[in-house]
PDB file of N, CA and C in Angstrom:
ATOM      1  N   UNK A   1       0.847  -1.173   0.000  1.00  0.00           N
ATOM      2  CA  UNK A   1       0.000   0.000   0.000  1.00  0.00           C
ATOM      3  C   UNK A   1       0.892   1.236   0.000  1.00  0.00           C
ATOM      4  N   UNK A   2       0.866   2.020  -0.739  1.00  0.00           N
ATOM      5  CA  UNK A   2       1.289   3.309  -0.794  1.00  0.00           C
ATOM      6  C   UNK A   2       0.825   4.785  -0.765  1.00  0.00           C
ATOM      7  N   UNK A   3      -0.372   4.690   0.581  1.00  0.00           N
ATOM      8  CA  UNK A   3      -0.785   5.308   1.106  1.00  0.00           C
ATOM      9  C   UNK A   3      -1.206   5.771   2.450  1.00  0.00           C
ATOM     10  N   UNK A   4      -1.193   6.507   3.242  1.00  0.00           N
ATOM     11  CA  UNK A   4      -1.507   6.567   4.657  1.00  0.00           C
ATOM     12  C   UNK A   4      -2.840   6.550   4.736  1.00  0.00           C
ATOM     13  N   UNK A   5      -3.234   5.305   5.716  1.00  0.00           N
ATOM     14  CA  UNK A   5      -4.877   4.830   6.056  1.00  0.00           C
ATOM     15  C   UNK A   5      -4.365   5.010   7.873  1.00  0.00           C
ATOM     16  N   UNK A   6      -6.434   4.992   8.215  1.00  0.00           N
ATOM     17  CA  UNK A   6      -6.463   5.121   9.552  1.00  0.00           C
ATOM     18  C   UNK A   6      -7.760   5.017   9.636  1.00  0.00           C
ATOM     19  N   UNK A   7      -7.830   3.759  10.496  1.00  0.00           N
ATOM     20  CA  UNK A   7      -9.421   3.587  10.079  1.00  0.00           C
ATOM     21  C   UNK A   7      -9.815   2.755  11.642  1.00  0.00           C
ATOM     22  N   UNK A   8     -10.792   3.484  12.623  1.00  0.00           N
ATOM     23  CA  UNK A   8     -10.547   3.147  14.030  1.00  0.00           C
ATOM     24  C   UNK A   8     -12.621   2.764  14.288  1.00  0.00           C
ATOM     25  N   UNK A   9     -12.613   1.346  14.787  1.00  0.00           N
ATOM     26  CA  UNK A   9     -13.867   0.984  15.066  1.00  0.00           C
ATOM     27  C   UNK A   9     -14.264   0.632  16.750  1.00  0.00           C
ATOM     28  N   UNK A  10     -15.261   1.293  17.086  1.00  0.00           N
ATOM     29  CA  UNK A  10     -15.613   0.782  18.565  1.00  0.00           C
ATOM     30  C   UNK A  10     -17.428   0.271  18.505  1.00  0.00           C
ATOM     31  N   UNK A  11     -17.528  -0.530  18.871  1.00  0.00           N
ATOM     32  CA  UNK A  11     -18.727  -1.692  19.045  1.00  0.00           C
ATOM     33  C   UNK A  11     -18.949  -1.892  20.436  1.00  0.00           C
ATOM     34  N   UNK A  12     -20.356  -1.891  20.753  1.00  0.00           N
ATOM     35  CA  UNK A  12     -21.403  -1.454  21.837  1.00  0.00           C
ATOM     36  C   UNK A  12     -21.960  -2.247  21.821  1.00  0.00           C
ATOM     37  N   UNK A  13     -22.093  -3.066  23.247  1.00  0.00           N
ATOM     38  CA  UNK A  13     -23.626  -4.161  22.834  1.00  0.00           C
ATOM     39  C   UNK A  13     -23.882  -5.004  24.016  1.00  0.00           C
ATOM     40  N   UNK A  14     -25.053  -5.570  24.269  1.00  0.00           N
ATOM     41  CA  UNK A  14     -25.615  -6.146  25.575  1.00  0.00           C
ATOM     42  C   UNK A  14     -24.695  -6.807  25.939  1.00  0.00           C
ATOM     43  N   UNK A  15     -25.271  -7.180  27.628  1.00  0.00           N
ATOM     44  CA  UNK A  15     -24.107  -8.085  28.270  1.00  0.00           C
ATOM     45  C   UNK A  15     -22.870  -7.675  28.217  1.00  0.00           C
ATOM     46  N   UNK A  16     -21.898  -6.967  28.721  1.00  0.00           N
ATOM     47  CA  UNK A  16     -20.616  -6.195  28.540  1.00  0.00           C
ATOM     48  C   UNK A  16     -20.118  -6.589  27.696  1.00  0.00           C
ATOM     49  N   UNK A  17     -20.592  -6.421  26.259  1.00  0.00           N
ATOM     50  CA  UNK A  17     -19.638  -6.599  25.272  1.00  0.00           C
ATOM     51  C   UNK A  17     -19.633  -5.127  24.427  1.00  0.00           C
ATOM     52  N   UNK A  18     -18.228  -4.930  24.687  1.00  0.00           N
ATOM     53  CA  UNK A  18     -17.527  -4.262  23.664  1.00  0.00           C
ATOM     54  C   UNK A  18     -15.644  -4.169  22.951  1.00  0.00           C
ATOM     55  N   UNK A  19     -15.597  -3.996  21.741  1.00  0.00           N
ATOM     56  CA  UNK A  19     -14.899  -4.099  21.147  1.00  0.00           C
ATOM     57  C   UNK A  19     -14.276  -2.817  20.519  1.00  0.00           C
ATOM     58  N   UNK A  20     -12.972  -2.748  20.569  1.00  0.00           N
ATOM     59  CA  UNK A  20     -12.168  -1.535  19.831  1.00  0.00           C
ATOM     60  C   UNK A  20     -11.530  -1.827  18.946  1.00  0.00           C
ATOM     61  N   UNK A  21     -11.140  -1.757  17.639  1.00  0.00           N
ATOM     62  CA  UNK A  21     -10.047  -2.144  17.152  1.00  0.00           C
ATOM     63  C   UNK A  21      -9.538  -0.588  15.437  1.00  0.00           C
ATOM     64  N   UNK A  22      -8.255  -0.535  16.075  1.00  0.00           N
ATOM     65  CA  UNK A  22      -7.488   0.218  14.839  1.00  0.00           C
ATOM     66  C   UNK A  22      -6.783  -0.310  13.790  1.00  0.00           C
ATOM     67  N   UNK A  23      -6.767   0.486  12.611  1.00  0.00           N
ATOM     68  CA  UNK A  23      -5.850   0.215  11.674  1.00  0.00           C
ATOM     69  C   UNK A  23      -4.504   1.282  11.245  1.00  0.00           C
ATOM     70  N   UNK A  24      -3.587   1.445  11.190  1.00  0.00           N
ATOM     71  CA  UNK A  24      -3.053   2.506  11.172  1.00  0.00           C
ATOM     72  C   UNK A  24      -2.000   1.801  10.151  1.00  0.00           C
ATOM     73  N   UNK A  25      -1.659   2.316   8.835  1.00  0.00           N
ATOM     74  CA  UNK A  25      -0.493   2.829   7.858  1.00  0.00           C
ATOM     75  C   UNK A  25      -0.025   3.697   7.567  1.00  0.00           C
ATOM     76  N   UNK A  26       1.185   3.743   8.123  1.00  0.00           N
ATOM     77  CA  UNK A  26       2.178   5.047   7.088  1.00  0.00           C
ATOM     78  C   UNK A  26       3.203   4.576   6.071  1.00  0.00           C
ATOM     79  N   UNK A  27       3.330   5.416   5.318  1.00  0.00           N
ATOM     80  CA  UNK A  27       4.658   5.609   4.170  1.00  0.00           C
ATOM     81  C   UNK A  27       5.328   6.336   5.237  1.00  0.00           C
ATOM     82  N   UNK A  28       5.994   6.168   5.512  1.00  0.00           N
ATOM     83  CA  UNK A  28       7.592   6.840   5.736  1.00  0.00           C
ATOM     84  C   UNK A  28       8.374   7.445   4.502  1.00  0.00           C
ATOM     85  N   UNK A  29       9.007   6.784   3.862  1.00  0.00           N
ATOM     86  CA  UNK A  29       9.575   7.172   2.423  1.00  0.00           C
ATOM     87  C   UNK A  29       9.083   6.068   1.249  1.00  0.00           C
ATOM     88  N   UNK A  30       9.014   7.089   0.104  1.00  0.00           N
ATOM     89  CA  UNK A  30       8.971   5.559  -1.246  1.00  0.00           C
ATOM     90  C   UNK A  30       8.895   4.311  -0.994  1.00  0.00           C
ATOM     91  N   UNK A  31       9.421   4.013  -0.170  1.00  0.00           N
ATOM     92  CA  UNK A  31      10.336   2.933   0.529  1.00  0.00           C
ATOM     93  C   UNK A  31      10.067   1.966   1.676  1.00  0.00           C
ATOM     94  N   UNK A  32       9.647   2.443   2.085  1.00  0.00           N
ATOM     95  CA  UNK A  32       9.491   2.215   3.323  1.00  0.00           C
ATOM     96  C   UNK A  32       8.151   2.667   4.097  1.00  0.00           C
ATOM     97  N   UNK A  33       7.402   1.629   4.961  1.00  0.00           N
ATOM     98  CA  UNK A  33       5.964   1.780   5.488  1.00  0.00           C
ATOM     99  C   UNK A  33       5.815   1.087   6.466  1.00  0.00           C
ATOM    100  N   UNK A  34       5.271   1.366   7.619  1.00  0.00           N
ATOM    101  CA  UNK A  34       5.149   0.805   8.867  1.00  0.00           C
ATOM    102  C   UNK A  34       3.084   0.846   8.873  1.00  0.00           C
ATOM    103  N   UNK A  35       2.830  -0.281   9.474  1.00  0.00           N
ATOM    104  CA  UNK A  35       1.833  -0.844   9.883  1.00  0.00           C
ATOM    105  C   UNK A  35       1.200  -1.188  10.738  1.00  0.00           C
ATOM    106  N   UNK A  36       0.291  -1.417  11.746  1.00  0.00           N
ATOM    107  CA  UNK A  36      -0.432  -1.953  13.223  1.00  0.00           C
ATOM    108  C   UNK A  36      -1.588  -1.553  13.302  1.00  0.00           C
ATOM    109  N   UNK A  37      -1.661  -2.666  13.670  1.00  0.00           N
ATOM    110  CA  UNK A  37      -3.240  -2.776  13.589  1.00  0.00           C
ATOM    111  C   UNK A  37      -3.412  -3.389  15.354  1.00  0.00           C
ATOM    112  N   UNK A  38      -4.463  -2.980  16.360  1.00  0.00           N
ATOM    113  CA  UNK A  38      -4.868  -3.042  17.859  1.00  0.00           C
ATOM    114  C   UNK A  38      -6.045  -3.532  17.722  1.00  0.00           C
ATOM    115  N   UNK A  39      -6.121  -4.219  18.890  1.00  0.00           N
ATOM    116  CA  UNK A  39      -7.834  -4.830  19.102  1.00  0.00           C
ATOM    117  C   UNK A  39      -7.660  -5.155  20.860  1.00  0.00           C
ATOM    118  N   UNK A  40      -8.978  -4.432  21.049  1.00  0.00           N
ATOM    119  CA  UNK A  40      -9.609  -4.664  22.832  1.00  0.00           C
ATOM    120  C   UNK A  40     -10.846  -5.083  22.673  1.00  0.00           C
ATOM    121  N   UNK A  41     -11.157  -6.415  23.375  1.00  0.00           N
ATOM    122  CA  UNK A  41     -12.351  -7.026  23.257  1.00  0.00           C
ATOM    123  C   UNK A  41     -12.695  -7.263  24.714  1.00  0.00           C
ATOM    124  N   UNK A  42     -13.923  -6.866  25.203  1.00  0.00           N
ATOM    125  CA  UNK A  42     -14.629  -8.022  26.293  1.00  0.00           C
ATOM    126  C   UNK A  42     -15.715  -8.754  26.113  1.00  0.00           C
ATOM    127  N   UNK A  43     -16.479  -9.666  26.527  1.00  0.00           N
ATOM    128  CA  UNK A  43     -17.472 -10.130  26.013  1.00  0.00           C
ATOM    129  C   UNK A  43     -18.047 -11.180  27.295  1.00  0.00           C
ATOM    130  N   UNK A  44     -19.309 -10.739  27.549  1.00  0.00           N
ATOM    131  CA  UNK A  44     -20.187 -12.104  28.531  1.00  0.00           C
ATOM    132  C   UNK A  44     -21.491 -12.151  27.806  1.00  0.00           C
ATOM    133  N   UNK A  45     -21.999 -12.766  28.187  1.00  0.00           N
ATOM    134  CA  UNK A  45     -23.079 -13.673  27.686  1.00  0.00           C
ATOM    135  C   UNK A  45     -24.445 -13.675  28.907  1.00  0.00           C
ATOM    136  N   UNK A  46     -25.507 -13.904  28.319  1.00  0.00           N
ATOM    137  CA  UNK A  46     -27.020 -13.661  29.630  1.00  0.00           C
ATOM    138  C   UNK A  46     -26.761 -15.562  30.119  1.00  0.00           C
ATOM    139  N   UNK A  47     -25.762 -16.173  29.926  1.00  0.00           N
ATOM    140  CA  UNK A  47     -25.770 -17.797  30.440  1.00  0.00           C
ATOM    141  C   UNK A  47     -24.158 -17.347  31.253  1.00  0.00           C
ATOM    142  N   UNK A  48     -24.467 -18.418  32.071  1.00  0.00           N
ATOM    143  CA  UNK A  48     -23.632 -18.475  33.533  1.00  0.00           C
ATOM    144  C   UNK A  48     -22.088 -18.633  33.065  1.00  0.00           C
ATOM    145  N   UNK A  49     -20.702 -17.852  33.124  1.00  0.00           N
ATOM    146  CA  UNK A  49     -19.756 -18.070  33.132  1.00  0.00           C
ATOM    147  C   UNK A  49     -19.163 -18.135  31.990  1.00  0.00           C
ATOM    148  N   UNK A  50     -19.794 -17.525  30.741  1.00  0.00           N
ATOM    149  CA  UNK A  50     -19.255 -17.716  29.303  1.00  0.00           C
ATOM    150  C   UNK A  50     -18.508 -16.142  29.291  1.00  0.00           C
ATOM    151  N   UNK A  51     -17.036 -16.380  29.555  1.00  0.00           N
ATOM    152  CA  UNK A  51     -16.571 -14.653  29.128  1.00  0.00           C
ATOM    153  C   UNK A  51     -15.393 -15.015  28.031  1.00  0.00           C
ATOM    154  N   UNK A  52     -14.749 -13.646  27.161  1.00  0.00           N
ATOM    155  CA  UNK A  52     -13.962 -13.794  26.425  1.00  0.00           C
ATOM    156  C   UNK A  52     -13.313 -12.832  26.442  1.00  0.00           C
ATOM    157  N   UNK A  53     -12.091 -12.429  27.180  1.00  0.00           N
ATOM    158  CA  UNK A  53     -11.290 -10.761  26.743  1.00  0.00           C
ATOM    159  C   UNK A  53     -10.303 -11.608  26.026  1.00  0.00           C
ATOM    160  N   UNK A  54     -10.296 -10.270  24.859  1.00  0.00           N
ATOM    161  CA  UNK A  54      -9.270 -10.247  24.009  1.00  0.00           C
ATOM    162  C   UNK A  54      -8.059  -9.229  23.849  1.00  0.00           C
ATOM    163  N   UNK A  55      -7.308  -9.207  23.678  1.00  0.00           N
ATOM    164  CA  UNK A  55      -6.456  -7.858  23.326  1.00  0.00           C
ATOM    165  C   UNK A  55      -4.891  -8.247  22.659  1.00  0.00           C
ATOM    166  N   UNK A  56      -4.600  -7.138  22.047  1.00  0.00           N
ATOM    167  CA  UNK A  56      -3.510  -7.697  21.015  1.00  0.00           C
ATOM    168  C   UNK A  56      -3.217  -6.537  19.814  1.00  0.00           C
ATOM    169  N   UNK A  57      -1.990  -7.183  19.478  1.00  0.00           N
ATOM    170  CA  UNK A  57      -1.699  -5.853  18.525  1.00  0.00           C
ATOM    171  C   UNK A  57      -0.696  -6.800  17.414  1.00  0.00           C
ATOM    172  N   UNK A  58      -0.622  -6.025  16.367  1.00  0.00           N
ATOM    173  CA  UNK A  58       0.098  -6.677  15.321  1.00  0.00           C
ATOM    174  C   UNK A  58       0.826  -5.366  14.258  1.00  0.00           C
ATOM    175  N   UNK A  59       2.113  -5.270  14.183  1.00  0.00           N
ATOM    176  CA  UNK A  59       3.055  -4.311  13.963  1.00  0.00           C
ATOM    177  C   UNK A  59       3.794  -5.108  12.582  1.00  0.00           C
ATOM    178  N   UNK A  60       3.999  -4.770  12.021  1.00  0.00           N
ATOM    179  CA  UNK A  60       4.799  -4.907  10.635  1.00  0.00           C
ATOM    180  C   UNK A  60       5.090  -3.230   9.444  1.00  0.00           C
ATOM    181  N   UNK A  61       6.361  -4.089   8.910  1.00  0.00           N
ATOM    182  CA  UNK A  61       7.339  -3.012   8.432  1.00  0.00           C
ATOM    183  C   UNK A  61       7.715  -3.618   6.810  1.00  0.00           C
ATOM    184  N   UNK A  62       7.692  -2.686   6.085  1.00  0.00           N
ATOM    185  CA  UNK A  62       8.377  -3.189   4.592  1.00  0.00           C
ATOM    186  C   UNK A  62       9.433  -2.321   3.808  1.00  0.00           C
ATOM    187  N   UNK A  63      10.536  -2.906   3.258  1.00  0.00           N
ATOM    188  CA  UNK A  63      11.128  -2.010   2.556  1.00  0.00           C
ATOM    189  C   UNK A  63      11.564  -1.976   1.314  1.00  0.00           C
ATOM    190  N   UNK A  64      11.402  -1.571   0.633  1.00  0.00           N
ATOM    191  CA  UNK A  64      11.646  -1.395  -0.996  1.00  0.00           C
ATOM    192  C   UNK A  64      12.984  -1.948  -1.214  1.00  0.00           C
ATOM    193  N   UNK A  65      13.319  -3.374  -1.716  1.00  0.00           N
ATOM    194  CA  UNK A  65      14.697  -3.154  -1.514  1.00  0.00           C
ATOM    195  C   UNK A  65      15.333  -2.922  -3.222  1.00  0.00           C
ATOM    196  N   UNK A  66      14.353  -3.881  -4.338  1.00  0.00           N
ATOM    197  CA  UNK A  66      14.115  -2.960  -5.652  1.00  0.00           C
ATOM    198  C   UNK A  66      13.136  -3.273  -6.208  1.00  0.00           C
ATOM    199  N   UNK A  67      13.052  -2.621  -7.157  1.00  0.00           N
ATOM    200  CA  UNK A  67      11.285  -2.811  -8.135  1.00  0.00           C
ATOM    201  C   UNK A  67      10.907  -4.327  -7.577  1.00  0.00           C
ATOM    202  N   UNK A  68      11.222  -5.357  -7.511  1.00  0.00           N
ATOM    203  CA  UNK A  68      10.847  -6.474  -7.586  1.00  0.00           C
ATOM    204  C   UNK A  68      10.869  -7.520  -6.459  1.00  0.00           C
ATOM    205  N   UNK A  69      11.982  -6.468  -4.972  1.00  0.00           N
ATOM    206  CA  UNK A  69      12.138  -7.326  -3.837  1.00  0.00           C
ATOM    207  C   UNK A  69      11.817  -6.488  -2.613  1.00  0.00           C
ATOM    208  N   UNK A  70      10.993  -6.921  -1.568  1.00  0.00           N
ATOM    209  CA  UNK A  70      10.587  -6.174  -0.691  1.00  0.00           C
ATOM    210  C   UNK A  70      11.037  -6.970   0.402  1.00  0.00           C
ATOM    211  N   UNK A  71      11.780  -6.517   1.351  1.00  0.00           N
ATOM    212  CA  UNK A  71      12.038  -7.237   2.495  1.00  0.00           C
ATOM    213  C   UNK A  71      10.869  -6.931   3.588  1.00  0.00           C
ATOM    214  N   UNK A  72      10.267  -7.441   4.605  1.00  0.00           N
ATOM    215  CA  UNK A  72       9.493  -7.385   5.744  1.00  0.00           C
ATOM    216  C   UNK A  72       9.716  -7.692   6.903  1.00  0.00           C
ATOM    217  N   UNK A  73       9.103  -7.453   8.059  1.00  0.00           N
ATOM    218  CA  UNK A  73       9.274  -7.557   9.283  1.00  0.00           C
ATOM    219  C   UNK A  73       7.692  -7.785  10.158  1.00  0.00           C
ATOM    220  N   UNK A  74       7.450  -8.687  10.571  1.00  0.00           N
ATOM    221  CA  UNK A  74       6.481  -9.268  11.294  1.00  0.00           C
ATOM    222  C   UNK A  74       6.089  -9.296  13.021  1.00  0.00           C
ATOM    223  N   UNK A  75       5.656  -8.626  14.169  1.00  0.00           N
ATOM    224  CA  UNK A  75       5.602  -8.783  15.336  1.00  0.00           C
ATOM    225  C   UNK A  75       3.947  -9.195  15.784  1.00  0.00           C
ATOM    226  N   UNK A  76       3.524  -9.783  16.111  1.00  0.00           N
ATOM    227  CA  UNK A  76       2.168 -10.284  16.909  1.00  0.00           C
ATOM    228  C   UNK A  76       2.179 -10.389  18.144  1.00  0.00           C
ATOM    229  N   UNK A  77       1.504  -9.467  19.027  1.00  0.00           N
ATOM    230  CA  UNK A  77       0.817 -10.360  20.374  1.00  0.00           C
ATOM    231  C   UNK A  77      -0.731 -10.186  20.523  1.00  0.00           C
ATOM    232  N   UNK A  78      -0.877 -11.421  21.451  1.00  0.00           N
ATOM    233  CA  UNK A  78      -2.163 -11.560  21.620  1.00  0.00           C
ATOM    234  C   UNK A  78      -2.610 -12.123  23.290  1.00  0.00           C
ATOM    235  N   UNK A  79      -3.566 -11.780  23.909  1.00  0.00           N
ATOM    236  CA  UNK A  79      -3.480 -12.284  25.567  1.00  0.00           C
ATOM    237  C   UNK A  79      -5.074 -12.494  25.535  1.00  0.00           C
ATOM    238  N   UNK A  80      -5.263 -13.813  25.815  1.00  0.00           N
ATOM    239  CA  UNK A  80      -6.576 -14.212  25.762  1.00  0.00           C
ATOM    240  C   UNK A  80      -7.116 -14.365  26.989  1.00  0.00           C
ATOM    241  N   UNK A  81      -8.299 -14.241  27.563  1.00  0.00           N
ATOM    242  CA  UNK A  81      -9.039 -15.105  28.639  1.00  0.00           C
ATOM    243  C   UNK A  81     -10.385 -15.250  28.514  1.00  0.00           C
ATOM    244  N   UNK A  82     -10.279 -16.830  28.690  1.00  0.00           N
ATOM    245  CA  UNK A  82     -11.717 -17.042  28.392  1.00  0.00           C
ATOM    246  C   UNK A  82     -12.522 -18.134  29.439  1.00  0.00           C
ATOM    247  N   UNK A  83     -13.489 -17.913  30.018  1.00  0.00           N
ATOM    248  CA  UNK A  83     -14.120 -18.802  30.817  1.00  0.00           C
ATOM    249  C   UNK A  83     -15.426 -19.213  30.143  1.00  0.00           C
ATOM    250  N   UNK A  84     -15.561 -20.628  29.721  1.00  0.00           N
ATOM    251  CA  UNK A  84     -16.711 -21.295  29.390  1.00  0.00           C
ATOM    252  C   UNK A  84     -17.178 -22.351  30.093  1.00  0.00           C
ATOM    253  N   UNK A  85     -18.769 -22.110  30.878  1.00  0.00           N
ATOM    254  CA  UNK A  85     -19.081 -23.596  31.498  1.00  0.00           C
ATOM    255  C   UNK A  85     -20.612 -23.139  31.552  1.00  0.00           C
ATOM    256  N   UNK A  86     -20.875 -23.487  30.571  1.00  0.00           N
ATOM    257  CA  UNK A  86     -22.561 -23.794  30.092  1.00  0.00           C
ATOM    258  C   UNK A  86     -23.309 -24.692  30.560  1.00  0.00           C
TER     259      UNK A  86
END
């Protein structure tokens, strides 16, 4: 992509669920562009003990190295908790 995006969603909804999540790209140079994308989740349910938090982020980098080769760089985390007993 060789353009700067930014595109940020938050979600509302019964039973404490809500959700955040961003997108964010820059160009830096011709060349070069950094990436991350975030997400915050909670979530319960109207039945006994069903929860889900989420949260996490994901970061990546690219660089022009010529017309035809792009080197990259990849980072993920993610931290889950979830209680299910229906």
């Amino acid at each position: 992509m060789n353009q700067d995006l930014t595109e940020v969603r938050a979600q509302v909804g019964s039973w404490d669920k809500y959700r955040f999540t961003a997108d964010v790209n820059r160009v830096i140079t011709d060349k070069w562009a950094v990436r991350t994308n975030l997400m915050i989740q909670s979530k319960n349910d109207w039945r006994d003990r069903l929860w889900e938090d989420k949260k996490g982020f994901h970061i990546t980098t690219s660089y022009k190295l010529t017309p035809k080769l792009t080197a990259r760089a990849e980072f993920e985390y993610l931290d889950t908790r979830r209680v299910i007993s229906v």
